[in-house]
Protein backbone atom coordinates (compact mmCIF):
# COMPACT_ATOMS: atom_id res chain seq x y z
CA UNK A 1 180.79 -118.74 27.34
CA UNK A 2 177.84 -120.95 27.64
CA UNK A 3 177.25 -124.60 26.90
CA UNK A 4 174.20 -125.81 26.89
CA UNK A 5 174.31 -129.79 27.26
CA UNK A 6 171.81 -131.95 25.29
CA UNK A 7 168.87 -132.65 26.94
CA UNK A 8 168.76 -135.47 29.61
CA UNK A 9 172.81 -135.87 29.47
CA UNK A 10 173.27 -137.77 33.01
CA UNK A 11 176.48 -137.43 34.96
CA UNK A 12 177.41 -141.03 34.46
CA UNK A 13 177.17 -140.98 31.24
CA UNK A 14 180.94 -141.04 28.86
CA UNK A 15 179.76 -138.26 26.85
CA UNK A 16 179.52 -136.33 29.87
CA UNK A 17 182.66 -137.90 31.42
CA UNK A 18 184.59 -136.88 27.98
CA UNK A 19 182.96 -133.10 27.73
CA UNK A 20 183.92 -132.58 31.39
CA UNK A 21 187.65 -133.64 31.80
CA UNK A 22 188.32 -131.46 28.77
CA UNK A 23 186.86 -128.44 30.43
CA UNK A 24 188.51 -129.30 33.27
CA UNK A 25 191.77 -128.69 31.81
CA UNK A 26 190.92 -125.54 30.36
CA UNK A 27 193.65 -122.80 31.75
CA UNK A 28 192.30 -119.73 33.91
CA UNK A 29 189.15 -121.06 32.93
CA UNK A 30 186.28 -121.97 35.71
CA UNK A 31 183.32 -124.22 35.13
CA UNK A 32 179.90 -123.71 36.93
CA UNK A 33 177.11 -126.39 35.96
CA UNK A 34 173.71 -125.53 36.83
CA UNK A 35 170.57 -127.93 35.89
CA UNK A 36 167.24 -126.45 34.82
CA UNK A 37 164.62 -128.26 35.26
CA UNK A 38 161.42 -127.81 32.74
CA UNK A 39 158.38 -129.35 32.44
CA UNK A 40 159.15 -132.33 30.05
CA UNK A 41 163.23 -132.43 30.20
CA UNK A 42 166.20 -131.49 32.34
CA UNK A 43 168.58 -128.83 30.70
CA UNK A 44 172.46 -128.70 31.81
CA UNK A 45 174.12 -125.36 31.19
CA UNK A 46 177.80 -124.97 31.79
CA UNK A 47 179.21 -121.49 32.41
CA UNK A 48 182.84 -120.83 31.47
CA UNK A 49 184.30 -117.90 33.27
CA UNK A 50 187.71 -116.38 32.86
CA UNK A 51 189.67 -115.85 29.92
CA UNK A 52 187.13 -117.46 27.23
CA UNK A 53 187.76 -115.36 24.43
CA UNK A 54 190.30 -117.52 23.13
CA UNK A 55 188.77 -120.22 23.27
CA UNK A 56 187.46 -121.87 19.98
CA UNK A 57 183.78 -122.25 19.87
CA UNK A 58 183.78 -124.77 17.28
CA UNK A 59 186.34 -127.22 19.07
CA UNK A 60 183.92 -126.61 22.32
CA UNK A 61 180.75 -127.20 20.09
CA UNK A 62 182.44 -130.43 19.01
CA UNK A 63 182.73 -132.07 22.72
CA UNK A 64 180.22 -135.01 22.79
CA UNK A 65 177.48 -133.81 25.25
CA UNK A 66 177.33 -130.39 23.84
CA UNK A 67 174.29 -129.42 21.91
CA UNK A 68 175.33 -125.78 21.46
CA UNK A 69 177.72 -122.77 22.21
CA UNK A 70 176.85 -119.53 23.45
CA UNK A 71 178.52 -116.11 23.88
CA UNK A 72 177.50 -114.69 26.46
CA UNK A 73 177.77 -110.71 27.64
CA UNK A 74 178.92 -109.76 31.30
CA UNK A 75 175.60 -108.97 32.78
CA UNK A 76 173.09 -111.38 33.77
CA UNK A 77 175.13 -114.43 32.62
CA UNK A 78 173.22 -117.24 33.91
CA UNK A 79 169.30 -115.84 33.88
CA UNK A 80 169.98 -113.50 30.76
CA UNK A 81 169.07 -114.01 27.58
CA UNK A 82 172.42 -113.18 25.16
CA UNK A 83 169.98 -113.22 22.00
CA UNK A 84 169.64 -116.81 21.78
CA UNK A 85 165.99 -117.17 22.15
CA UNK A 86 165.83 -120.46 22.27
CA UNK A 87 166.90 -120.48 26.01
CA UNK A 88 164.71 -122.13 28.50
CA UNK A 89 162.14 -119.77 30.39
CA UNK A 90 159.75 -121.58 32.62
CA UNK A 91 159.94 -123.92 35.52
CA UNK A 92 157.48 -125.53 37.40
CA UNK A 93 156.72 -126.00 40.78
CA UNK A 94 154.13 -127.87 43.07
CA UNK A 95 152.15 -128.36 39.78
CA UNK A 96 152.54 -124.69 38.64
CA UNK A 97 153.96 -123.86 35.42
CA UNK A 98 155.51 -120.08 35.05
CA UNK A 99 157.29 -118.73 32.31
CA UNK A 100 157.35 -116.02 29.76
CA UNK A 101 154.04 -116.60 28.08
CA UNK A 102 152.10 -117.49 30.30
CA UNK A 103 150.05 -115.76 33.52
CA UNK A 104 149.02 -116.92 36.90
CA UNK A 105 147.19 -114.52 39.58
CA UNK A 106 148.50 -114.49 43.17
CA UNK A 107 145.34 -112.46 44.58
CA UNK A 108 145.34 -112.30 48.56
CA UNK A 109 146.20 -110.69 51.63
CA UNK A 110 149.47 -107.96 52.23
CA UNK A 111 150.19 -109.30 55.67
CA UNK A 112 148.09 -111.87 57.36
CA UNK A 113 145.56 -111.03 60.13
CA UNK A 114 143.64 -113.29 61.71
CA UNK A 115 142.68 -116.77 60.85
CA UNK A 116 139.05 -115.40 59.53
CA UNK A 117 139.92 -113.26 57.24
CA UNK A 118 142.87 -115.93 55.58
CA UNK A 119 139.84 -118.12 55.40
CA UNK A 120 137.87 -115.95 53.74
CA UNK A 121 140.14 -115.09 51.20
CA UNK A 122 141.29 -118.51 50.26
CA UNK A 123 137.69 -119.64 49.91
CA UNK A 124 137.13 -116.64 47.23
CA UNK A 125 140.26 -117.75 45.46
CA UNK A 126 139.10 -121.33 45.13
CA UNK A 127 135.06 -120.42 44.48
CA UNK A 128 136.91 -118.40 41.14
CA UNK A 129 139.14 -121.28 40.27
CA UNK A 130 142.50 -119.98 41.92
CA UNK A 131 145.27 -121.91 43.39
CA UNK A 132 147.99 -119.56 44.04
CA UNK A 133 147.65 -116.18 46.31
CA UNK A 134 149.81 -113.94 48.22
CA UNK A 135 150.24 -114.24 52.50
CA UNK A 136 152.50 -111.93 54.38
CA UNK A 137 153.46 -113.44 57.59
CA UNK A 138 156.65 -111.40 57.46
CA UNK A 139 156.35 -107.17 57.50
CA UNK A 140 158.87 -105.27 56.90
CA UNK A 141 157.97 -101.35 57.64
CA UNK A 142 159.24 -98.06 57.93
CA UNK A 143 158.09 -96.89 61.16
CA UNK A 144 159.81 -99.47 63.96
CA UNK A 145 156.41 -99.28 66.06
CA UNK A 146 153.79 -100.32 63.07
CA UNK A 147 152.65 -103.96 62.94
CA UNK A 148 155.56 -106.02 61.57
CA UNK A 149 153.11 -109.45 60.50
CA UNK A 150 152.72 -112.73 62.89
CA UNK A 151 156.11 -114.60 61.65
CA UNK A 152 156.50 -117.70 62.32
CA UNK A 153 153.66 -118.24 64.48
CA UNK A 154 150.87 -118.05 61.81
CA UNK A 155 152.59 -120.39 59.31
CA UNK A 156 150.98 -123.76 60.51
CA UNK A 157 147.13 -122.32 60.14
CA UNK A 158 147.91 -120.18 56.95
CA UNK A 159 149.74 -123.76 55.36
CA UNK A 160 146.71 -125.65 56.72
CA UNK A 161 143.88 -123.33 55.19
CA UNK A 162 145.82 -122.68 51.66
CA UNK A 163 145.98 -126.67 51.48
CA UNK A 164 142.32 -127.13 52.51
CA UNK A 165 141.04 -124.74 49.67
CA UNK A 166 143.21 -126.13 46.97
CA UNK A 167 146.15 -123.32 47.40
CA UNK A 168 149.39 -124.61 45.06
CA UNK A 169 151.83 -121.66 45.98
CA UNK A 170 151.47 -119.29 48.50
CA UNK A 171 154.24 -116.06 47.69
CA UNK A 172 155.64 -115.15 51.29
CA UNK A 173 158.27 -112.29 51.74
CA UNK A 174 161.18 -113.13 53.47
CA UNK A 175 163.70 -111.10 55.49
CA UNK A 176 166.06 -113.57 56.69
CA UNK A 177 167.40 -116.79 55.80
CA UNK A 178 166.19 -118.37 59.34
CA UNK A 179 162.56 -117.36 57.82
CA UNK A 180 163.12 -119.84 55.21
CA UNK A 181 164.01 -122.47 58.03
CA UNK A 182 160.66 -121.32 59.71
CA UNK A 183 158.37 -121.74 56.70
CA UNK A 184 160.38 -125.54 55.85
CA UNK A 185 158.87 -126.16 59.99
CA UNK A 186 155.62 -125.21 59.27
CA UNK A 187 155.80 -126.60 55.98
CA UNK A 188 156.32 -129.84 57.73
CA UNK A 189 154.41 -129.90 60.57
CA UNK A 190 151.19 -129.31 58.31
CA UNK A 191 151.91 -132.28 56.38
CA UNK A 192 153.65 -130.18 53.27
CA UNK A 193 149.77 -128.84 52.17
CA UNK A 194 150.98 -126.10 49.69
CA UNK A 195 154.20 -124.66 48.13
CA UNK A 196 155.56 -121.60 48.82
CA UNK A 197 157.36 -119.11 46.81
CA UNK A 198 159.88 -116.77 49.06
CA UNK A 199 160.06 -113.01 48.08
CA UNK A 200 162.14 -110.80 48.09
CA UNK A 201 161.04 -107.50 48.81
CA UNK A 202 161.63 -103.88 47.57
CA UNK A 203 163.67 -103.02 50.83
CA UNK A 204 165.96 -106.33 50.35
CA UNK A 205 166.63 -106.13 46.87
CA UNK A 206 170.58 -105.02 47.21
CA UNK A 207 170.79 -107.23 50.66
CA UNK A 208 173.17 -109.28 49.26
CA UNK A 209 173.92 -112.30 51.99
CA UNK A 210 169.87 -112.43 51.70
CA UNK A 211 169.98 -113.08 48.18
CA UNK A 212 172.99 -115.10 48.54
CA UNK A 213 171.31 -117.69 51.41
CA UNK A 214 168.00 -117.48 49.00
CA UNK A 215 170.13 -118.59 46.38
CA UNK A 216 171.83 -121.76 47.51
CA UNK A 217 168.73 -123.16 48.50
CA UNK A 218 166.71 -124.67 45.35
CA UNK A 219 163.58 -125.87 46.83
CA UNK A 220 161.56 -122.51 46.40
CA UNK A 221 161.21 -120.60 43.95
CA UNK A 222 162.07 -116.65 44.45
CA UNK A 223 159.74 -113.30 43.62
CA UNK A 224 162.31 -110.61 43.37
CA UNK A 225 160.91 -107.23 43.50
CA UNK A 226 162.47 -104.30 41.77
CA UNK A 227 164.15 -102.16 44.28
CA UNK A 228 162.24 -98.87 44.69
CA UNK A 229 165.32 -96.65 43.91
CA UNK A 230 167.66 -98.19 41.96
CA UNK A 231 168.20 -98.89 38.17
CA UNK A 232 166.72 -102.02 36.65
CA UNK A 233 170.16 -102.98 35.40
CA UNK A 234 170.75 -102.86 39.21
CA UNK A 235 167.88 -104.97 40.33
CA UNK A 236 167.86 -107.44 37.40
CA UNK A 237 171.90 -108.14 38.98
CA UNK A 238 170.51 -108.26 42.31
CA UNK A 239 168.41 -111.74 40.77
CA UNK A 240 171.53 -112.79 39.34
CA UNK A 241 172.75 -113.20 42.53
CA UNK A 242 170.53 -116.06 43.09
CA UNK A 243 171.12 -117.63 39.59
CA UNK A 244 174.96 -117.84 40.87
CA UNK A 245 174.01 -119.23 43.87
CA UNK A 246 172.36 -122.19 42.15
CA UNK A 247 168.85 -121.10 42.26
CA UNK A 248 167.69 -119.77 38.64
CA UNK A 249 163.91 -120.46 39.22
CA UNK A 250 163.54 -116.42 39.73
CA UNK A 251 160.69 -114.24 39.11
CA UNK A 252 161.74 -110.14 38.08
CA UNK A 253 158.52 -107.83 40.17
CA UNK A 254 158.18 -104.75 39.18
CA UNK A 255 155.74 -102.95 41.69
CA UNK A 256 156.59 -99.21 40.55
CA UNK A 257 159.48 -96.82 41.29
CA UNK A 258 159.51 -94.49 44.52
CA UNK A 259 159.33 -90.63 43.27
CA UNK A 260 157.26 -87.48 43.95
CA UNK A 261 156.29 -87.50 40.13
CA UNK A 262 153.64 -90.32 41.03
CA UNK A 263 151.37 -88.41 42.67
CA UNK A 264 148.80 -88.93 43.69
CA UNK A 265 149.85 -92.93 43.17
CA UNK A 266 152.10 -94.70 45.89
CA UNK A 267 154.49 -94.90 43.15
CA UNK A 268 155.28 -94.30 39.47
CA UNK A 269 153.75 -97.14 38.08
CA UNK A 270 157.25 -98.89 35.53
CA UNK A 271 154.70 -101.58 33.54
CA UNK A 272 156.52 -100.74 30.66
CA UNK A 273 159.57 -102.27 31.53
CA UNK A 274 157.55 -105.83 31.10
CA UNK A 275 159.01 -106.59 27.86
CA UNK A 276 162.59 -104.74 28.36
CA UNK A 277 162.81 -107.50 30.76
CA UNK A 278 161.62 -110.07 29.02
CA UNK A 279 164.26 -109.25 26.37
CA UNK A 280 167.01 -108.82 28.39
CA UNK A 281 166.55 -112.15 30.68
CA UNK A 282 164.67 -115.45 30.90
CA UNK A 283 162.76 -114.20 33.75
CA UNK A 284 158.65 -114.62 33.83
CA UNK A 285 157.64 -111.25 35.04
CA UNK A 286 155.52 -110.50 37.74
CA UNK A 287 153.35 -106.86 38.08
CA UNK A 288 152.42 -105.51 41.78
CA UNK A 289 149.93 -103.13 40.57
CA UNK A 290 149.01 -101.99 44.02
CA UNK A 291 151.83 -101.51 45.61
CA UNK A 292 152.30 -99.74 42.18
CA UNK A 293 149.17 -97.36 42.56
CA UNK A 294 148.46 -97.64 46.72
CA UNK A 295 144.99 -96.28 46.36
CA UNK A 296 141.94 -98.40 44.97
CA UNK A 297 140.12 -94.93 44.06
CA UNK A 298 137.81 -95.21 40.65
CA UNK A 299 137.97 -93.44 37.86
CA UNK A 300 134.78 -91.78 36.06
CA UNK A 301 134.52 -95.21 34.51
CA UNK A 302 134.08 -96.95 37.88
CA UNK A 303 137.17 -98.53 37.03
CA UNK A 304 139.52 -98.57 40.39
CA UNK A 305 143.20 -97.11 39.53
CA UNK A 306 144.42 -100.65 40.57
CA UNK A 307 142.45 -102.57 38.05
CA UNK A 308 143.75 -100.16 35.16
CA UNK A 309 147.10 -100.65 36.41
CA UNK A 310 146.61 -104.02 36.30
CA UNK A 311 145.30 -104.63 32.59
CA UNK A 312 148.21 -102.06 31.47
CA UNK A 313 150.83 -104.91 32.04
CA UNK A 314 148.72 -108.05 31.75
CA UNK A 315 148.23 -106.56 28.46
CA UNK A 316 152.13 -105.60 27.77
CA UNK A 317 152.69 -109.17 28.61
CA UNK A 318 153.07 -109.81 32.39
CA UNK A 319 153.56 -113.20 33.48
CA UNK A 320 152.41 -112.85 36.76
CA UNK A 321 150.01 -110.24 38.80
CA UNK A 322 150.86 -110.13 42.92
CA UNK A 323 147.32 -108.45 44.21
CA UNK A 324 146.06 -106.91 47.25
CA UNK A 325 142.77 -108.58 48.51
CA UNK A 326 141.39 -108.59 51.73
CA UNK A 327 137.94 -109.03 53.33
CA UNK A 328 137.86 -105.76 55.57
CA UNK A 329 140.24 -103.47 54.42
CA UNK A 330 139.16 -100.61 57.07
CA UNK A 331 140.08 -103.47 59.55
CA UNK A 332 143.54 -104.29 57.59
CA UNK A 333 146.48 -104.07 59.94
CA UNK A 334 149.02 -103.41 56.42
CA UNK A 335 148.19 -101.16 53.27
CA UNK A 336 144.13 -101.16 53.51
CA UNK A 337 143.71 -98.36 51.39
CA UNK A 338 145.28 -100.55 48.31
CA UNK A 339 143.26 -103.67 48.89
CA UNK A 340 140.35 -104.64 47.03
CA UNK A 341 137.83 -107.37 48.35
CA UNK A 342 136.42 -110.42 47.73
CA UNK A 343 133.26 -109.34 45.78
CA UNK A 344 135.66 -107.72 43.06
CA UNK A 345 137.58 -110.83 42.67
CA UNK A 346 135.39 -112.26 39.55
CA UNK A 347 135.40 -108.95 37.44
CA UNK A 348 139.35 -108.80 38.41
CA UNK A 349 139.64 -112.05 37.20
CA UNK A 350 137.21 -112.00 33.96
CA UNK A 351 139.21 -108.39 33.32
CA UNK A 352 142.79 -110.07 33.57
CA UNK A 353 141.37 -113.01 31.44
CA UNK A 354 140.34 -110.09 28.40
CA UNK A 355 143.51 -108.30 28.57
CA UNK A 356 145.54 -111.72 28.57
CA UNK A 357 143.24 -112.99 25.68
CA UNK A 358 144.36 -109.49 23.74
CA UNK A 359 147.87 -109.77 24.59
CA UNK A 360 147.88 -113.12 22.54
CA UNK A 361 145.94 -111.46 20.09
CA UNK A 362 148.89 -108.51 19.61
CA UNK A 363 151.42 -111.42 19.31
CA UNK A 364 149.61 -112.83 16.39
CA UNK A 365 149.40 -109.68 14.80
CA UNK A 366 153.16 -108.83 14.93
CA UNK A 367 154.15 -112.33 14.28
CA UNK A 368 152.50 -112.04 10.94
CA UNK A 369 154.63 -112.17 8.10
CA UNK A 370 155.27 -109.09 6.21
């Protein structure tokens, strides 16, 4: 069962005092607050787990700080959506605002390089109008002798450059929780520039103690990606993890499924799960069309594979879009055969903006009455 407290209730406050001593002495019952913060008011949600169902709604709707009463289902019981769609599903961060109508670009490189090339790409980002991108300082890879990213060491440079061009949120896979300690370093010894957003990759998406140490720490936000061989009910528990944890400012990825039938694509692109998502959580959603497609051929149309990838879920409804971009690609040390450069960033952007624009424009239509 889930309360949902009304807005702005403090701690101190008797209503609250009142609400909480009863559920305190609820039997075989726990109680799990969590706060959500949105971009005007502060939500409190309490979670009552155990043996609920007798519990009379009405008598719990009655309790002075309650606004409302929800029943909730077993899966995804803090980030899901239990058909009330009134939940809250946007947050905001370093001056960001994400949620499910919405769409921001994170356009930049795989795995940083070399301090030209960040430069570079920042500098695009901000002569277009962007203030979020993508910088892997982290690498995860199959083969144990391929370049595994900078770590740690880049972070100061990448933290002063993204603040110098205007950079909000920088998205920055994580493998371990001492990574996060790293980044809150650099973070600090740059002066605090720029906001990151911690990701969780595809290999890390069932590596639970990750999620777990992700979780109890609010201060970032987390990009979950959609693990490449497992079931979305799987990977949309995986973000529940964090949610439990304390941390429900979570963005779902999906960034294609791993299977021969993708061919010649680095992966079956799964775009169409945008709005199953959507209905079965309060995520924002987040598209990774080239990890998706891997190759930045063009079509006949001189329309690379990416790019159609891309407008397929901006125009289903995706909330966010995590691109490949880098200067050189042939000089790329991670996935240069996916990257597209700088002198495509204003058509990418001017394409996203169309299939956004016509996205809004499908919502009308269905929201017509009949």
């Amino acid at each position: 069962m889930l309360l949902v407290l009304h807005p702005d209730t403090t701690r101190d406050s008797e209503a609250y005092r009142e609400t909480m001593n009863f559920l305190d002495n609820l039997d075989n019952v726990e109680v799990r607050i969590h706060d959500v913060q949105g971009s005007r008011q502060t939500l409190t949600e309490i979670y009552l787990i155990g043996d609920t169902k007798a519990l009379d709604q009405d008598a719990i709707g009655a309790l002075p700080a309650v606004e409302r009463v929800i029943r909730i289902s077993d899966d995804f019981r803090i980030l899901g959506r239990h058909k009330a769609a009134e939940r809250q599903t946007g947050f905001d961060y370093n001056g960001v605002h994400f949620d499910q109508d919405n769409l921001n670009v994170f356009a930049g490189l795989c795995a940083v390089d070399n301090r030209q090339h960040v430069e570079e790409t920042l500098r695009a980002l901000s002569d277009n109008g962007q203030y979020c991108t993508r910088m892997g300082a982290y690498k995860p890879r199959t083969n144990p002798y391929s370049f595994q990213g900078h770590g740690a060491e880049c972070l100061p440079w990448v933290f002063e450059l993204a603040g110098k061009y205007g950079i909000r949120v920088v998205a920055m896979e994580v493998t371990h929780e001492n990574h996060v300690r790293e980044i809150e370093d650099a973070l600090a010894q740059s002066g605090h520039p720029t906001g990151v957003m911690l990701q969780v990759g595809t290999r890390n998406t069932q590596n639970f103690e990750l999620l777990k140490a992700l979780g109890r720490q609010t201060q970032y936000p987390v990009l979950l990606k959609r693990g490449f061989g497992i079931t979305l009910n799987e990977s949309l528990n995986a973000a529940e993890y964090l949610a439990t944890e304390g941390n429900t400012r979570v963005i779902f990825c999906l960034r294609g499924m791993k299977t021969e039938a993708g061919n010649p694509h680095r992966n079956l692109v799964d775009f169409a799960h945008i709005p199953v998502v959507k209905r079965l959580t309060r995520m924002p959603v987040c598209i990774d069309p080239s990890h998706s497609v891997g190759i930045r051929d063009k079509a006949p149309d001189g329309i690379s594979d990416i790019i159609h990838a891309t407008a397929q879920g901006v125009i289903a409804g995706a909330n966010m879009v995590l691109a490949d971009f880098h200067p050189n690609p042939e000089k790329a040390l991670v996935d240069g055969p996916q990257a597209l450069m700088p002198k495509d960033l204003p058509r990418f952007l001017e394409d996203i903006d169309l299939c956004h624009h016509t996205y809004q424009r499908r919502r009308e239509i269905y929201a017509r009455d009949d």
